[in-house]
C-alpha atoms as a PDB file:
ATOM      1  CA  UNK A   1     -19.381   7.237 -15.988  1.00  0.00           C
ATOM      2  CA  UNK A   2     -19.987   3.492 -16.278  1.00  0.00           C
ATOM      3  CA  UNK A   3     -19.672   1.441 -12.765  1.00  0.00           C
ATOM      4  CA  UNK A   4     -15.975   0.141 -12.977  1.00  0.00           C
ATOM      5  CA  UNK A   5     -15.939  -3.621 -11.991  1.00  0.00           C
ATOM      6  CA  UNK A   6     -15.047  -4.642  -8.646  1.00  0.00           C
ATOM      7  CA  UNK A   7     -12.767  -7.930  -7.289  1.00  0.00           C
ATOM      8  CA  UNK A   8     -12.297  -9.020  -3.870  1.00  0.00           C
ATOM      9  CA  UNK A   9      -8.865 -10.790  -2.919  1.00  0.00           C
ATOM     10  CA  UNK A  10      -9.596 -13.428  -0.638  1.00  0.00           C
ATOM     11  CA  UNK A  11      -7.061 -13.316   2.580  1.00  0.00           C
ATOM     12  CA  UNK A  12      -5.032 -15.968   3.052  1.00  0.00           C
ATOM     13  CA  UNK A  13      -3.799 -17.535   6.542  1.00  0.00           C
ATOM     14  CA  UNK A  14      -0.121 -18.023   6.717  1.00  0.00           C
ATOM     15  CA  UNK A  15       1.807 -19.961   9.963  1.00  0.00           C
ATOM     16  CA  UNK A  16       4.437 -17.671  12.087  1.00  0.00           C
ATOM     17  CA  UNK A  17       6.427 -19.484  14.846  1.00  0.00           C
ATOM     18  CA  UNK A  18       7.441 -16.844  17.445  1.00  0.00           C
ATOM     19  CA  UNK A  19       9.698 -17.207  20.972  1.00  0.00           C
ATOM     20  CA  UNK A  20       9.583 -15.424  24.048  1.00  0.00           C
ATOM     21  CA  UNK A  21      12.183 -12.314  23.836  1.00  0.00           C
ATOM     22  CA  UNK A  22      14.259 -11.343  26.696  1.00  0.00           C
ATOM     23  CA  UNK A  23      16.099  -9.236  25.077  1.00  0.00           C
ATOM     24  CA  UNK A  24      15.431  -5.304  25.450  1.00  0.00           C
ATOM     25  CA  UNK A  25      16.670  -1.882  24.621  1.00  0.00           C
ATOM     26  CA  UNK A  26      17.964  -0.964  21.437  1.00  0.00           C
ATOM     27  CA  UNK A  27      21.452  -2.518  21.268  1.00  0.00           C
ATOM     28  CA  UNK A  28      20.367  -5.668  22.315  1.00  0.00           C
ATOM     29  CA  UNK A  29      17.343  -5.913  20.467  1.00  0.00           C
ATOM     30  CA  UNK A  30      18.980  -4.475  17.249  1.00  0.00           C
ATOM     31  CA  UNK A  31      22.021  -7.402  17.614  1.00  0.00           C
ATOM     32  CA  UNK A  32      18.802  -9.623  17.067  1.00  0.00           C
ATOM     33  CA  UNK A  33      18.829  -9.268  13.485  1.00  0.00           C
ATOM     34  CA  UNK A  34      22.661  -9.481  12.880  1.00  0.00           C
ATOM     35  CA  UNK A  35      24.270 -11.824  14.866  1.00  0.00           C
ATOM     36  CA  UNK A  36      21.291 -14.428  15.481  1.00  0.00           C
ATOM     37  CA  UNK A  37      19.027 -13.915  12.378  1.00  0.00           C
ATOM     38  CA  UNK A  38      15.677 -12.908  14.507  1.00  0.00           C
ATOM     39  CA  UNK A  39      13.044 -10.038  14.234  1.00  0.00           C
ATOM     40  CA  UNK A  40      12.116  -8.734  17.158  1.00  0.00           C
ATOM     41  CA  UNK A  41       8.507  -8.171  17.825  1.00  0.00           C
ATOM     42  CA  UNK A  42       5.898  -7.342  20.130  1.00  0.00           C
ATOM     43  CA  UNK A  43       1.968  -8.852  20.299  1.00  0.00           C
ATOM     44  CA  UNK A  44      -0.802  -7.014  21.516  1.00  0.00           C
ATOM     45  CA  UNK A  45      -4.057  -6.615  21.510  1.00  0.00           C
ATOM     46  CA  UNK A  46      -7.706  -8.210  23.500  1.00  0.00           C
ATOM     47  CA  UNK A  47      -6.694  -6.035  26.460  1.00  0.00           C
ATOM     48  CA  UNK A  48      -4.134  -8.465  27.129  1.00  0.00           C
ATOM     49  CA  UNK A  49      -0.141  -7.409  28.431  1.00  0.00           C
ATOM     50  CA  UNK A  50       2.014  -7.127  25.380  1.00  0.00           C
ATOM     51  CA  UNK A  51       4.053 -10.060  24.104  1.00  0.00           C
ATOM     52  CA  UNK A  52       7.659  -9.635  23.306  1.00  0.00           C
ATOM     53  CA  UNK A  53       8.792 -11.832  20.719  1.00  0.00           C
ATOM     54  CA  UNK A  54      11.530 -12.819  18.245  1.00  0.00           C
ATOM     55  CA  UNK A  55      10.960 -14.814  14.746  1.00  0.00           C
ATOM     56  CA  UNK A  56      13.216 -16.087  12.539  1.00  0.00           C
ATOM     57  CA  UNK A  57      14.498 -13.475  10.009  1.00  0.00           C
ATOM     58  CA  UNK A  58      14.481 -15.514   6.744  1.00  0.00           C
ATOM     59  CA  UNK A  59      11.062 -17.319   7.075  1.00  0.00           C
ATOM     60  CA  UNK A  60      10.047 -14.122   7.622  1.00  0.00           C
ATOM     61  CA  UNK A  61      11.174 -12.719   4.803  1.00  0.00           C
ATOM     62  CA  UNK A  62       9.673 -15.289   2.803  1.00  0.00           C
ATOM     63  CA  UNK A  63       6.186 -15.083   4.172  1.00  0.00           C
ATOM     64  CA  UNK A  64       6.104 -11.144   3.390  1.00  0.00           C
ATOM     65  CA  UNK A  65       7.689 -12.505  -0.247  1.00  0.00           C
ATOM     66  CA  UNK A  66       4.291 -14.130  -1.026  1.00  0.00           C
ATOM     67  CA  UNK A  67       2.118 -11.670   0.636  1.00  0.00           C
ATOM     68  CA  UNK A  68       2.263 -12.238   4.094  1.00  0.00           C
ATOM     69  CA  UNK A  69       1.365  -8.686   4.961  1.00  0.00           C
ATOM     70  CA  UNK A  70      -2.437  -8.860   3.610  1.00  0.00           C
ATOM     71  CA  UNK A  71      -2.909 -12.177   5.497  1.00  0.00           C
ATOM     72  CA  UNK A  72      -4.410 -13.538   8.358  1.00  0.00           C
ATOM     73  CA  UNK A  73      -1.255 -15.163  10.641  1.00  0.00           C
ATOM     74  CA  UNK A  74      -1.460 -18.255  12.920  1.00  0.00           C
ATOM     75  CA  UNK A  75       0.754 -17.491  15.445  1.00  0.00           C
ATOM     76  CA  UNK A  76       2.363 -20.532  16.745  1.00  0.00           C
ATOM     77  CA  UNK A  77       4.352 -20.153  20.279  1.00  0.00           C
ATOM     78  CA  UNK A  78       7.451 -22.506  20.673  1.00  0.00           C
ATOM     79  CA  UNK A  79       6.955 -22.371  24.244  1.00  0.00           C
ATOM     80  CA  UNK A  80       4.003 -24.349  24.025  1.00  0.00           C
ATOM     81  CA  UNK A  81       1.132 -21.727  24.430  1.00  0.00           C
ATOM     82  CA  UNK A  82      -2.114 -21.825  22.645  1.00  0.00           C
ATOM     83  CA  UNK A  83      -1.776 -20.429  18.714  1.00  0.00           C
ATOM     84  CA  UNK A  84      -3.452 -17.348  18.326  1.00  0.00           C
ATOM     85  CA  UNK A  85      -4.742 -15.700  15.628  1.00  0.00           C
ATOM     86  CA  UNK A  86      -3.063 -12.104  14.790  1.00  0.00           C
ATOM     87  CA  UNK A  87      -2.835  -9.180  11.685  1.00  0.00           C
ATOM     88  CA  UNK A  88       0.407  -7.576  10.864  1.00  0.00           C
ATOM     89  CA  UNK A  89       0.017  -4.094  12.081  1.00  0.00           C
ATOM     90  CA  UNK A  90       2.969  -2.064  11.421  1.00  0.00           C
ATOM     91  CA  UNK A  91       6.568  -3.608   9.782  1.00  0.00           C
ATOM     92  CA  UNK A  92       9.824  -1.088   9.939  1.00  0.00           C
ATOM     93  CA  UNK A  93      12.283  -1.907   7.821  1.00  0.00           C
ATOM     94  CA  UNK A  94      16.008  -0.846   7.512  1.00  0.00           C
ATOM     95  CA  UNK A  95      16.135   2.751   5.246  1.00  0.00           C
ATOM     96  CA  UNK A  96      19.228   1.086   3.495  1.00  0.00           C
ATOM     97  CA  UNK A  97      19.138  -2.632   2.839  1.00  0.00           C
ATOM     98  CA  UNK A  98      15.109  -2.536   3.151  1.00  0.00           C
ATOM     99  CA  UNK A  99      14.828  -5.978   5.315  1.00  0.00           C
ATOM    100  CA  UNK A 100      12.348  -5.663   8.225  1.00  0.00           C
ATOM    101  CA  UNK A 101      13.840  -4.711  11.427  1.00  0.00           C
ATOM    102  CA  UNK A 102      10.942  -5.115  13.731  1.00  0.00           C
ATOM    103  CA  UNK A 103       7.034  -5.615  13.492  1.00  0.00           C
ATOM    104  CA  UNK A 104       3.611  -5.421  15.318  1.00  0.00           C
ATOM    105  CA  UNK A 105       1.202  -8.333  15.441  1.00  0.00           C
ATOM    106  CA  UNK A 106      -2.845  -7.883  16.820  1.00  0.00           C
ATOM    107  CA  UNK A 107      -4.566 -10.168  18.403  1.00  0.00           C
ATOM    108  CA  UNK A 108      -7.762 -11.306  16.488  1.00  0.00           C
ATOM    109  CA  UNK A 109     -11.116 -13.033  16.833  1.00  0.00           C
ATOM    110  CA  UNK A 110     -12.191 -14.259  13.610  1.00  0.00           C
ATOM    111  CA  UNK A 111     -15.488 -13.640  14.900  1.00  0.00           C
ATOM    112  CA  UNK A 112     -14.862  -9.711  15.613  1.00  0.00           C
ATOM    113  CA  UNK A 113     -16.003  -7.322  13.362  1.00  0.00           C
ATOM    114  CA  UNK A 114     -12.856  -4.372  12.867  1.00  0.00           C
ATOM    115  CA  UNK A 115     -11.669  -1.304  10.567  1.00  0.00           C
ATOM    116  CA  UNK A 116      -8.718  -2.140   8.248  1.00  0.00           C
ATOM    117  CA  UNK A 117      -6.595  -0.473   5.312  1.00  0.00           C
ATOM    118  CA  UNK A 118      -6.783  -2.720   2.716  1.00  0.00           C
ATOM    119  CA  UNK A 119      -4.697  -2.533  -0.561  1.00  0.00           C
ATOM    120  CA  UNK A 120      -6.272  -0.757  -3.305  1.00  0.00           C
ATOM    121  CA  UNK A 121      -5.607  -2.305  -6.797  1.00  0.00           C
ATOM    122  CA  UNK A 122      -5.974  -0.757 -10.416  1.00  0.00           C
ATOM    123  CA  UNK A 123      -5.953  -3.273 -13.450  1.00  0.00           C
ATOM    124  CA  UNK A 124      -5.803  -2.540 -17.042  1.00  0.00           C
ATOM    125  CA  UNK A 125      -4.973   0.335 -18.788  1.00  0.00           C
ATOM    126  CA  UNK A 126      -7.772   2.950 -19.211  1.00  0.00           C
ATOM    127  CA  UNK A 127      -9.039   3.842 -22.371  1.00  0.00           C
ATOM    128  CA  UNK A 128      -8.404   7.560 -22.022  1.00  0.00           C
ATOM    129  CA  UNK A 129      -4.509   6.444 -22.200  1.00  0.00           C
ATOM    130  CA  UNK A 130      -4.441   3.419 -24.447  1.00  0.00           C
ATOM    131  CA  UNK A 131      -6.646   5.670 -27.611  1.00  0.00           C
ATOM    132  CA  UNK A 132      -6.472   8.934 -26.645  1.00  0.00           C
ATOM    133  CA  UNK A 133      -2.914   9.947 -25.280  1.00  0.00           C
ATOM    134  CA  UNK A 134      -3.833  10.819 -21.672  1.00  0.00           C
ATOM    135  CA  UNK A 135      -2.752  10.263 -18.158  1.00  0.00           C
ATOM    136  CA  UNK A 136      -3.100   7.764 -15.108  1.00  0.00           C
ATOM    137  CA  UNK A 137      -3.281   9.636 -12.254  1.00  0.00           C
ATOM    138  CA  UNK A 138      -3.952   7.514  -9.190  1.00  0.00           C
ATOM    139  CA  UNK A 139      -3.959   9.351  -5.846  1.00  0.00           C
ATOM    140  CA  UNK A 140      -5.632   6.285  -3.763  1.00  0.00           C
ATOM    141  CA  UNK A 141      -3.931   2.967  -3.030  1.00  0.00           C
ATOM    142  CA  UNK A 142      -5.391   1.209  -0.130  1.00  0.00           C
ATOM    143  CA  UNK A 143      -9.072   1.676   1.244  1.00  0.00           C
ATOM    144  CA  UNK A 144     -10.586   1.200   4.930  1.00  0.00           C
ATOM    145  CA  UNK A 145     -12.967  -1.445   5.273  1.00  0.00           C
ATOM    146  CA  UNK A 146     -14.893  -2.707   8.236  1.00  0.00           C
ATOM    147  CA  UNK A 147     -15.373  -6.601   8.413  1.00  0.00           C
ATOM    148  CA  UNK A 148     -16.166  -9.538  10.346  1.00  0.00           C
ATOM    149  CA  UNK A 149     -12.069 -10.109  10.415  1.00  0.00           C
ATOM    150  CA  UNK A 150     -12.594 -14.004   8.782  1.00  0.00           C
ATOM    151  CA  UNK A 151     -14.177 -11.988   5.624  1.00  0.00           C
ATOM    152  CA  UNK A 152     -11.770  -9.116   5.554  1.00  0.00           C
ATOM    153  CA  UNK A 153     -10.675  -8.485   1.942  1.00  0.00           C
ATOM    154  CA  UNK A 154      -6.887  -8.879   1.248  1.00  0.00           C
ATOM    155  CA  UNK A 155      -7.069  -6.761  -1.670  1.00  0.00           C
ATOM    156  CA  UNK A 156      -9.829  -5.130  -3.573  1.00  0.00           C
ATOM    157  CA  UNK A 157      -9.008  -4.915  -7.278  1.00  0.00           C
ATOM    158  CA  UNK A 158     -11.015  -2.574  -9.448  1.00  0.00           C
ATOM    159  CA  UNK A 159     -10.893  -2.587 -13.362  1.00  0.00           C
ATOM    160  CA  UNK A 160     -10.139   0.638 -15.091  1.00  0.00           C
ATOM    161  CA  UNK A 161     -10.041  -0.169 -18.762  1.00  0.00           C
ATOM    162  CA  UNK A 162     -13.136   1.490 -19.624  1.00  0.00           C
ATOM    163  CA  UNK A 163     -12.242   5.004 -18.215  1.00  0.00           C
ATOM    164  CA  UNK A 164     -11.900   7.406 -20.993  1.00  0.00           C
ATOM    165  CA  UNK A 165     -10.125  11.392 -20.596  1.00  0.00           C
ATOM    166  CA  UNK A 166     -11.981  13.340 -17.778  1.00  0.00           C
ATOM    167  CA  UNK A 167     -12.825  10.684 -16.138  1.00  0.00           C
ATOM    168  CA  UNK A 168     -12.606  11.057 -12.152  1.00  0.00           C
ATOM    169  CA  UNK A 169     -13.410   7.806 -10.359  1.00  0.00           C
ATOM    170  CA  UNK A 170     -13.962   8.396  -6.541  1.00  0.00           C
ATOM    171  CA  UNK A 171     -14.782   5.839  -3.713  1.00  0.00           C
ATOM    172  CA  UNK A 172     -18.860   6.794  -3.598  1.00  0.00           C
ATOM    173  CA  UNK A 173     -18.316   5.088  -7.332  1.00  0.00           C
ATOM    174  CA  UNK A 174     -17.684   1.645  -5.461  1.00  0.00           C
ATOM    175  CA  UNK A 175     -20.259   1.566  -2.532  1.00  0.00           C
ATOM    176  CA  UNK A 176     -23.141  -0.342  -4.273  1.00  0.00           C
ATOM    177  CA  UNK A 177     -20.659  -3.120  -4.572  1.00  0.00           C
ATOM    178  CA  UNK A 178     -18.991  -2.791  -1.274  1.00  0.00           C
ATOM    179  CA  UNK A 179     -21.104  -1.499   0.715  1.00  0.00           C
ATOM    180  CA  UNK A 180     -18.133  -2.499   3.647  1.00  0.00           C
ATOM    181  CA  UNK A 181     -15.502   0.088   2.632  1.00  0.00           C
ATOM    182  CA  UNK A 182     -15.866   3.302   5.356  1.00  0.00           C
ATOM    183  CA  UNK A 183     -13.281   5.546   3.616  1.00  0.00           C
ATOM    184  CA  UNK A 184     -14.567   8.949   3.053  1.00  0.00           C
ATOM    185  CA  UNK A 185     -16.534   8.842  -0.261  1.00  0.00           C
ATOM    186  CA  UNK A 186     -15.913  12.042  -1.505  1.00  0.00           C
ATOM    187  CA  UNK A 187     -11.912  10.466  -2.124  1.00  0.00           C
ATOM    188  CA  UNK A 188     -10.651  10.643  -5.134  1.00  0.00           C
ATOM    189  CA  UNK A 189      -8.778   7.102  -6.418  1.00  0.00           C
ATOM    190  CA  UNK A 190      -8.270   8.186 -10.227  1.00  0.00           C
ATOM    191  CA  UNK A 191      -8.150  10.857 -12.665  1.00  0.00           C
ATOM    192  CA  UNK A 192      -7.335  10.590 -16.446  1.00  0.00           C
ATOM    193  CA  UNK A 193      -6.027  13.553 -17.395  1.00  0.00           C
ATOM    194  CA  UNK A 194      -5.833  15.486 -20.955  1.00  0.00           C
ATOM    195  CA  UNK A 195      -2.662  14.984 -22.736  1.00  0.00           C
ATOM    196  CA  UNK A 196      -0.315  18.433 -22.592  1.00  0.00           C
ATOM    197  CA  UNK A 197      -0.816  20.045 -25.672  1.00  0.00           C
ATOM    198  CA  UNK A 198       2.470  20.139 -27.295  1.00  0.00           C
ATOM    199  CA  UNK A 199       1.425  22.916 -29.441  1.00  0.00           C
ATOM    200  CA  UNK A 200       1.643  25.468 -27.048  1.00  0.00           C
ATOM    201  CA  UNK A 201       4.720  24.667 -25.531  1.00  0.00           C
ATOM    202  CA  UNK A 202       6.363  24.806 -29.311  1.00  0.00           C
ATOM    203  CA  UNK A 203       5.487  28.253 -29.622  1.00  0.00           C
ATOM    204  CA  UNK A 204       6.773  29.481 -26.121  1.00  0.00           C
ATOM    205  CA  UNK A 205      10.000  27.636 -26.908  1.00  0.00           C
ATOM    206  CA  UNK A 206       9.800  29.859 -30.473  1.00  0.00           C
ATOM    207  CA  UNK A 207       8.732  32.538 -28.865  1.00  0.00           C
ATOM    208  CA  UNK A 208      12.000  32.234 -26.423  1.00  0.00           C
ATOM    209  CA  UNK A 209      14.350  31.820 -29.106  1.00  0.00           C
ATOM    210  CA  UNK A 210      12.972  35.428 -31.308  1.00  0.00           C
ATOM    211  CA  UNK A 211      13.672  36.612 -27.872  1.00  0.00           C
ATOM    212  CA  UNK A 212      17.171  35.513 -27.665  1.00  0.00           C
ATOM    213  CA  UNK A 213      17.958  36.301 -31.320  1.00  0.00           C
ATOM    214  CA  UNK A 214      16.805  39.314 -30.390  1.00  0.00           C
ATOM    215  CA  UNK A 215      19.214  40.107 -27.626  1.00  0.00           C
ATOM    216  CA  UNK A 216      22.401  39.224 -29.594  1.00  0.00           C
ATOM    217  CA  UNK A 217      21.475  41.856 -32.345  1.00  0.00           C
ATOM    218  CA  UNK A 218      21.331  44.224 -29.967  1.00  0.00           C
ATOM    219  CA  UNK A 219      24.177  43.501 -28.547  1.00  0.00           C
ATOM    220  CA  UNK A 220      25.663  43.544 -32.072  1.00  0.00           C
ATOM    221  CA  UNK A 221      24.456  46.841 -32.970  1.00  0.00           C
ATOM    222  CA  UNK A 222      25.837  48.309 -29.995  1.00  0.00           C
ATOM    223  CA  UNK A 223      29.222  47.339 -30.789  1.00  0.00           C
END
């Protein structure tokens, strides 16, 4: 199978002004979000105490809009502490409405070397499917990747155009040109399966109707 080719998304740095939170426990914290418009948060990391914090909802919002979530964040403290570099680690969001209800920031060195799940991207459509009726079956979607943190990938896109039916492309298929990626490479990111043969499925449904028609005679003869 021919090597697919490979694209690295660079990661972009984004600004996040956060304040002190006083506010605990889950009533309090969860009125955050309603009545003043604030995600609650918490900063950790570099073996320092964790940081409870509150950001404002919309700008938020907007920052995950463009991709926020894959990019490095410049944490700026209104109470006039030092800006700090951070990841977003985990977001949860409300199961309705979907906004995000609370989220984890780490502390990083752009210097540090770390371990990261980066987004997994498929491009084009393969040729197995375009010419010869098959399937896209793609059971990976982000990949772990260990990285001086001010090189870490926001994305890494592969293209798949050239995949034809049968063809199983697995994460050992990407080392040579990213050598960085530590998920296991036995892991299987795509398959392109057969198309179902229509065929046989016509002549179980036939052979289901005989079976039917069948019946009623029977039924017919009895009476």
């Amino acid at each position: 199978m021919p090597a697919v080719p490979l694209k690295l998304h660079e990661r972009a740095q984004v600004s996040l002004k956060i304040a002190p939170r006083q506010e605990q426990g889950k009533g309090p914290v969860g009125q955050l979000r309603r009545f003043d418009g604030q995600v609650p948060g918490v900063l950790y990391g570099h073996k320092q105490e964790p940081y409870a914090f509150k950001t404002d909802a919309h700008t938020f919002e907007q920052i995950l809009s463009k991709g926020g979530q894959n990019s490095t964040i410049k944490v700026e403290h209104e109470d006039g502490k030092d800006s700090e570099g951070a990841l977003i680690r985990e977001i949860q969001y409300h199961k309705v409405r979907g906004h995000a209800m609370h989220l984890d920031l780490l502390r990083i060195d752009p210097s540090e070397t770390l371990k990261a799940e980066v987004p997994l991207v498929t491009v084009g459509v393969p040729d197995g499917v375009r010419n010869g009726g098959g399937a896209l079956q793609q059971t990976l979607t982000s990949i772990e990747v260990e990285s001086v943190v001010s090189e870490m990938p926001a994305a890494i896109e592969i293209d798949i155009s050239s995949l034809v039916i049968g063809d199983s492309l697995h994460v050992s298929d990407l080392l040579e040109q990213e050598p960085r990626i530590t998920t296991d490479s036995v892991r299987t990111i795509v398959n392109i399966l057969a198309p179902r043969l229509s065929g046989a499925s016509d002549a179980e449904e036939a052979e289901e109707g005989e079976e039917g028609e069948e019946g009623e005679e029977t039924e017919e003869s009895q009476e």
